[in-house]
Protein backbone atom coordinates (compact mmCIF):
# COMPACT_ATOMS: atom_id res chain seq x y z
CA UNK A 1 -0.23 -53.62 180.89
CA UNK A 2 0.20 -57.65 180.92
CA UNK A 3 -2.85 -57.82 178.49
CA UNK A 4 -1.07 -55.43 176.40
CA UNK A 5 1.79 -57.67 175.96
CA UNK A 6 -0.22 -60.57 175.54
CA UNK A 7 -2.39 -58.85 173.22
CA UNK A 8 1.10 -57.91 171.05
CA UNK A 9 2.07 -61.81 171.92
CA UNK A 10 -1.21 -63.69 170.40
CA UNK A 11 -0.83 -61.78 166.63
CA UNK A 12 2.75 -62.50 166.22
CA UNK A 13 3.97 -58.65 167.26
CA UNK A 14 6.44 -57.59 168.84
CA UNK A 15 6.11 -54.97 171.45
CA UNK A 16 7.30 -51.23 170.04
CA UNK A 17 9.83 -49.43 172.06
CA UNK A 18 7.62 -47.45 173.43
CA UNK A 19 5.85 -50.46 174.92
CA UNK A 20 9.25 -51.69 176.39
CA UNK A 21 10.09 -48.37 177.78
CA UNK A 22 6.42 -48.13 179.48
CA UNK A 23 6.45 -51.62 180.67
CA UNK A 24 10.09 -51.34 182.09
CA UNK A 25 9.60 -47.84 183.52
CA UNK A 26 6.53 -49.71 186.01
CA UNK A 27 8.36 -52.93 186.86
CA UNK A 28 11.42 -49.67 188.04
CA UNK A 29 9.03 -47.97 189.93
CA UNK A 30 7.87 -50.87 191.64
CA UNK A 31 11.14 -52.13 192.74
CA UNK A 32 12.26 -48.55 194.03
CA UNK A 33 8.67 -47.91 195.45
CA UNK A 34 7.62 -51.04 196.89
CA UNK A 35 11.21 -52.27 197.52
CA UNK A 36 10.29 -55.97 195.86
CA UNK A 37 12.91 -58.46 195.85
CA UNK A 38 15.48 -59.97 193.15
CA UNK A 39 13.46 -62.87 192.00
CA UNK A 40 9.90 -60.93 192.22
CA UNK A 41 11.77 -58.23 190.00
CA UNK A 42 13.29 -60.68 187.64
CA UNK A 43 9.88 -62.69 187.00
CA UNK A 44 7.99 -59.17 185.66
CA UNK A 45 10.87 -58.62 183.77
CA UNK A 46 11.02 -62.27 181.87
CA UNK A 47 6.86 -62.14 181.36
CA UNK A 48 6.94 -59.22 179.29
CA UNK A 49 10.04 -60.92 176.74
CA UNK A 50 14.43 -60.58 176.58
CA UNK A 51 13.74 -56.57 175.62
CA UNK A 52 12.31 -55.43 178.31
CA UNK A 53 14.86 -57.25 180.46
CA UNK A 54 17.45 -55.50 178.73
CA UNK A 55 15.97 -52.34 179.24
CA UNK A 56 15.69 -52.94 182.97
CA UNK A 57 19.43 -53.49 183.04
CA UNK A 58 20.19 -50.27 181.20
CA UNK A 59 17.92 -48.13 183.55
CA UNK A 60 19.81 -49.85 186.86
CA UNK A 61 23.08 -48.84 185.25
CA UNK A 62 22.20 -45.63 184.35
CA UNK A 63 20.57 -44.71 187.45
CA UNK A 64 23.61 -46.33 189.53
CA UNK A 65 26.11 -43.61 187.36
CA UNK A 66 27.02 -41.83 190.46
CA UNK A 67 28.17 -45.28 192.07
CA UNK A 68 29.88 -46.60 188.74
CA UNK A 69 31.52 -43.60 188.31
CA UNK A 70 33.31 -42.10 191.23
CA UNK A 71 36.84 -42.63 191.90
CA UNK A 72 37.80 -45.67 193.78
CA UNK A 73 38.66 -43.95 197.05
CA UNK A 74 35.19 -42.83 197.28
CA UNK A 75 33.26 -43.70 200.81
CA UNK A 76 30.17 -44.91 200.87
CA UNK A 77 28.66 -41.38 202.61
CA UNK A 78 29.99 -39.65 199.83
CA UNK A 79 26.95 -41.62 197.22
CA UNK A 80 23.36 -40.45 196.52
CA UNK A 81 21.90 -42.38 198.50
CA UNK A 82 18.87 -42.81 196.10
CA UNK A 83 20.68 -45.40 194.42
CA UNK A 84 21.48 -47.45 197.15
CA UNK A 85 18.38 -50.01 196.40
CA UNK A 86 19.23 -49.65 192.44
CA UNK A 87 22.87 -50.11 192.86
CA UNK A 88 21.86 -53.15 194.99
CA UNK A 89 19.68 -54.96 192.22
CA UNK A 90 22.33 -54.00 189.57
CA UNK A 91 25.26 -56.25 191.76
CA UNK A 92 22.87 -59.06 191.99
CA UNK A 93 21.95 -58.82 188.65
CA UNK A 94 25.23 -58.45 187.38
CA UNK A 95 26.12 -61.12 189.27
CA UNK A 96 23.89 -63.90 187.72
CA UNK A 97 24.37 -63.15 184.34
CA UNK A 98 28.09 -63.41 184.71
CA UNK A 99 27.70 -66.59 186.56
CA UNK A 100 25.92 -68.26 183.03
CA UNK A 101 27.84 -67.83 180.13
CA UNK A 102 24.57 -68.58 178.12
CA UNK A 103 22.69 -65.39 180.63
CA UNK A 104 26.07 -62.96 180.04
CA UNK A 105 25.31 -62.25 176.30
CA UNK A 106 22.49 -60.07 177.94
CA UNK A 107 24.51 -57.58 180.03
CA UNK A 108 26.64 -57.87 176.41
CA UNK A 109 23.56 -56.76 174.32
CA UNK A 110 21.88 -54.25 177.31
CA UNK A 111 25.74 -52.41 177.38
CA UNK A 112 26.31 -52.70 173.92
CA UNK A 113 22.74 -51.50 172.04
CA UNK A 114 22.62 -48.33 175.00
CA UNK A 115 22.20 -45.03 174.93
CA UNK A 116 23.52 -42.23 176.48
CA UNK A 117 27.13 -40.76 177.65
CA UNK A 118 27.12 -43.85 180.23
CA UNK A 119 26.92 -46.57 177.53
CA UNK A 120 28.83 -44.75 174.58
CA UNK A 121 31.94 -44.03 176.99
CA UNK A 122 31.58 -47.51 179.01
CA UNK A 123 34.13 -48.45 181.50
CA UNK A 124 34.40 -52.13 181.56
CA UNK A 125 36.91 -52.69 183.83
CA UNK A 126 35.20 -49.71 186.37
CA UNK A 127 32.28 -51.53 185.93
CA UNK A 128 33.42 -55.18 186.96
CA UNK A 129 35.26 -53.59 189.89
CA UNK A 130 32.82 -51.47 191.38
CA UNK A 131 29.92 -54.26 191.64
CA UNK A 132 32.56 -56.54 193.08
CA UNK A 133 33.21 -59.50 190.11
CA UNK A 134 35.61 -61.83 190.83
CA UNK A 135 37.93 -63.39 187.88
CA UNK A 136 36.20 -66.32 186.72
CA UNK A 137 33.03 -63.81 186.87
CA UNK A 138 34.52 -61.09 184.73
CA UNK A 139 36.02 -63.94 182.16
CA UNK A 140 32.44 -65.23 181.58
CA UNK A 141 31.15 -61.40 181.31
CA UNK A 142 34.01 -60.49 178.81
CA UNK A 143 33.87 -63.93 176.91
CA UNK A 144 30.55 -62.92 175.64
CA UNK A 145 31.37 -59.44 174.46
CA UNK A 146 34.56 -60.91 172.42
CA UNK A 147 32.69 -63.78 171.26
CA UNK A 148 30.38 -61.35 169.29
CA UNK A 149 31.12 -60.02 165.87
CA UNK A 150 28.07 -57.01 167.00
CA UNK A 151 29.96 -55.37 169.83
CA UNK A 152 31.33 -51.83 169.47
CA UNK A 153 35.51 -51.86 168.74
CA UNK A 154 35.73 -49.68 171.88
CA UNK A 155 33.81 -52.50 174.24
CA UNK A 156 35.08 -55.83 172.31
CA UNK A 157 38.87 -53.84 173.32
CA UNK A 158 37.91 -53.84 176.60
CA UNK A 159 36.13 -56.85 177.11
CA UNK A 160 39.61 -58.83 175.23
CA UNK A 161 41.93 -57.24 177.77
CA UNK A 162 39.78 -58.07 180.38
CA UNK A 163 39.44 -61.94 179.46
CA UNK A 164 43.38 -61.90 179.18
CA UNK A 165 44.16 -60.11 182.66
CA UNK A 166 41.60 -62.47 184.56
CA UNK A 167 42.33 -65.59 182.88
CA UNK A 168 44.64 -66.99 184.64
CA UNK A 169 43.24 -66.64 188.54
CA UNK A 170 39.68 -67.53 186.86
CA UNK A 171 41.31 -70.97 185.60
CA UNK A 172 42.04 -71.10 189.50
CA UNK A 173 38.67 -70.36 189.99
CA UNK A 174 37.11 -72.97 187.26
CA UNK A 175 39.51 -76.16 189.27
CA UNK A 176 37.97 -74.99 192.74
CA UNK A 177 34.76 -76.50 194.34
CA UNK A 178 32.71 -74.83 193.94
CA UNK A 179 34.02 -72.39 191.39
CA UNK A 180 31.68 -69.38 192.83
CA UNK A 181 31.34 -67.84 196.26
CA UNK A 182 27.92 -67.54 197.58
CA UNK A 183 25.91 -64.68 195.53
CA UNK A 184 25.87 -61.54 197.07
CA UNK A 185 22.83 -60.65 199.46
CA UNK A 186 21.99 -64.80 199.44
CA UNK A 187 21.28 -66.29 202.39
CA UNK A 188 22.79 -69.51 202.00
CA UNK A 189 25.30 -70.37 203.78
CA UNK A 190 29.06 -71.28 202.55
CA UNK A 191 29.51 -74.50 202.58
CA UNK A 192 25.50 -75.26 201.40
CA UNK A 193 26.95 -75.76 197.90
CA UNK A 194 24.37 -75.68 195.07
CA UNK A 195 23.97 -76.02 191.50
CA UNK A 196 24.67 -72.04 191.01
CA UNK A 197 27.83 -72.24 192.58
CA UNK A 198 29.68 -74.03 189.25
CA UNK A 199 29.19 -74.41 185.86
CA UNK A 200 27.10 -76.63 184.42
CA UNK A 201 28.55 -78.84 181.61
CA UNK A 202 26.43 -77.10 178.80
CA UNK A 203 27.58 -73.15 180.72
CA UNK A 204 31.37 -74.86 180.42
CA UNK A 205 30.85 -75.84 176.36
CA UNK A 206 29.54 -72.37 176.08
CA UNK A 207 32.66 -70.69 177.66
CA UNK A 208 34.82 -72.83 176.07
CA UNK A 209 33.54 -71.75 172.94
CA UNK A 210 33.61 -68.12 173.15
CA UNK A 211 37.27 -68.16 174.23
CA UNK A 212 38.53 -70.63 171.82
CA UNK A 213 36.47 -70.84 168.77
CA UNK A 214 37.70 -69.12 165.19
CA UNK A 215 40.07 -66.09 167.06
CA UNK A 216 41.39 -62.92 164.72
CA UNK A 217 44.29 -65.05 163.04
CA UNK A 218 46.09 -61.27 163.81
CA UNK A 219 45.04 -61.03 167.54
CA UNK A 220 43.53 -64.28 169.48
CA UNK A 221 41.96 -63.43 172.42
CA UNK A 222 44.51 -65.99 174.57
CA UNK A 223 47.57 -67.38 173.04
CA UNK A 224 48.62 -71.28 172.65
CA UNK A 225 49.76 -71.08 176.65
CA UNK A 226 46.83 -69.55 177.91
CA UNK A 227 44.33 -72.05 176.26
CA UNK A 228 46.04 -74.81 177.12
CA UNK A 229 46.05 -73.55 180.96
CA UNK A 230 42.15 -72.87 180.38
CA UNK A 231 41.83 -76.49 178.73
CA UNK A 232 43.72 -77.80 181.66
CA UNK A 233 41.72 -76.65 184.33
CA UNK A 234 38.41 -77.63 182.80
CA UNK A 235 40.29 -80.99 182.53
CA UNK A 236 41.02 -81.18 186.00
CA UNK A 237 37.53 -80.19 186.79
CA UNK A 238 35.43 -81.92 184.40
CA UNK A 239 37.20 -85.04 183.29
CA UNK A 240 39.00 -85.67 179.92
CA UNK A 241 35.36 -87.36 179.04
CA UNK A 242 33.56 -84.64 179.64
CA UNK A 243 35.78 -81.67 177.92
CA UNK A 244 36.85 -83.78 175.07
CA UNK A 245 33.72 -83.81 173.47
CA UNK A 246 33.20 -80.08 173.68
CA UNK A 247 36.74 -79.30 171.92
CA UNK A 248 35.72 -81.77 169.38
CA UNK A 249 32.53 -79.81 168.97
CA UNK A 250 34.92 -76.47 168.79
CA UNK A 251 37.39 -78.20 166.62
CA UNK A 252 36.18 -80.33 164.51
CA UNK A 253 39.29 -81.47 162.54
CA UNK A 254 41.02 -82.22 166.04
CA UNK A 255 42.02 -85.97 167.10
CA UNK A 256 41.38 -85.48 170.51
CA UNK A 257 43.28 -88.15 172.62
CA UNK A 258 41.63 -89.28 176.26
């Protein structure tokens, strides 16, 4: 199956859905079957290119409906419990790509591009809540999907409200040290901080940028108050050396004053 992708790789093709679909159905099967962990999981997924990754997300989502979908008050005895090991992978997965606002534009693309009752009538905020995302988590998730021009009206709705209810505790979140909790399932412990546990500078530009760059003159994601607060924080954070360079980057016409 690798030689087929590398076959498609070494004449400049691209492999067809049906490829992706085959190639993402085994690396599924393995992880259910053989019960492999996140990083084994996520290295078959990146050989075989971003489309099969993508794919992978969608079939974890879809086969976690029963979890994503229940009311709240559900208890855990009350789930298939098939898609305990899926639902699993899907939090941890979830969880990385909303800890990188460079990663989070794939869980936007993988939601967005799906297909299927589960993807056409996604819950955003049902989502975010059942695999446990804190603010600043859900505000790099959601800055992707409004930052695109691609998403469906229905999920860049969502994914605007979302950035404007969260914004404010994940400011909170973007002053602390570290900004992130440990990841769920790791087995570091608290205070062994690491370089996953904040934003780089580059993951900070990139945030910054989705939030604040060229809003709907009609509707901006965040109003004057709430980018200043967001500015602020990164500030406090950062460094005025560090962050004004990036808003000059956003805004070029802007004297920025240190």
């Amino acid at each position: 199956m690798k030689g087929t992708y590398l076959h498609h790789q070494r004449f400049g093709l691209t492999p067809s859905h049906d490829s992706v679909q085959l190639i993402t159905s085994s690396i599924f099967l393995r992880s259910i079957i053989f019960n492999r962990n996140q990083a084994e999981i996520r290295s078959l997924c990146e050989q075989h290119g971003v489309e099969t990754y993508l794919h992978f997300i969608r079939r974890l989502i879809a086969a976690s409906a029963s979890r994503l979908q229940s009311s709240s008050s559900s208890t855990p005895q009350q789930y298939d419990t098939s898609s305990a090991l899926t639902f699993r992978l899907l939090v941890q997965e979830t969880q990385r790509l909303a800890r990188d606002p460079f990663l989070a534009d794939r869980f936007r693309d993988a939601v967005d591009k799906g297909e299927g009752d589960i993807f056409r009538h996604f819950d955003l905020a049902r989502f975010v809540e059942r695999v446990g995302l804190k603010p600043l988590e859900r505000l790099i998730l959601a800055s992707s999907i409004v930052s695109s021009s691609t998403s469906r009206r229905e999920l860049a709705a969502q994914g605007a409200l979302m950035v404007r209810v969260n914004h404010e505790e994940a400011a909170r979140a973007l002053v602390a040290r570290p900004s992130f909790e440990p990841a769920s399932g790791s087995a570091v412990a608290p205070s062994a901080v690491g370089p996953a546990d904040d934003l780089s500078t580059q993951q900070l530009a990139r945030l910054l940028g989705h939030l604040l760059s060229d809003p709907p003159p009609d509707s901006p994601i965040l109003d004057a108050a709430q980018r200043i607060k967001l500015i602020s924080a990164a500030q406090v954070k950062y460094g005025q050396e560090t962050v004004g360079p990036i808003l000059q980057s956003i805004f070029p016409t802007l004297r920025y004053c240190s």
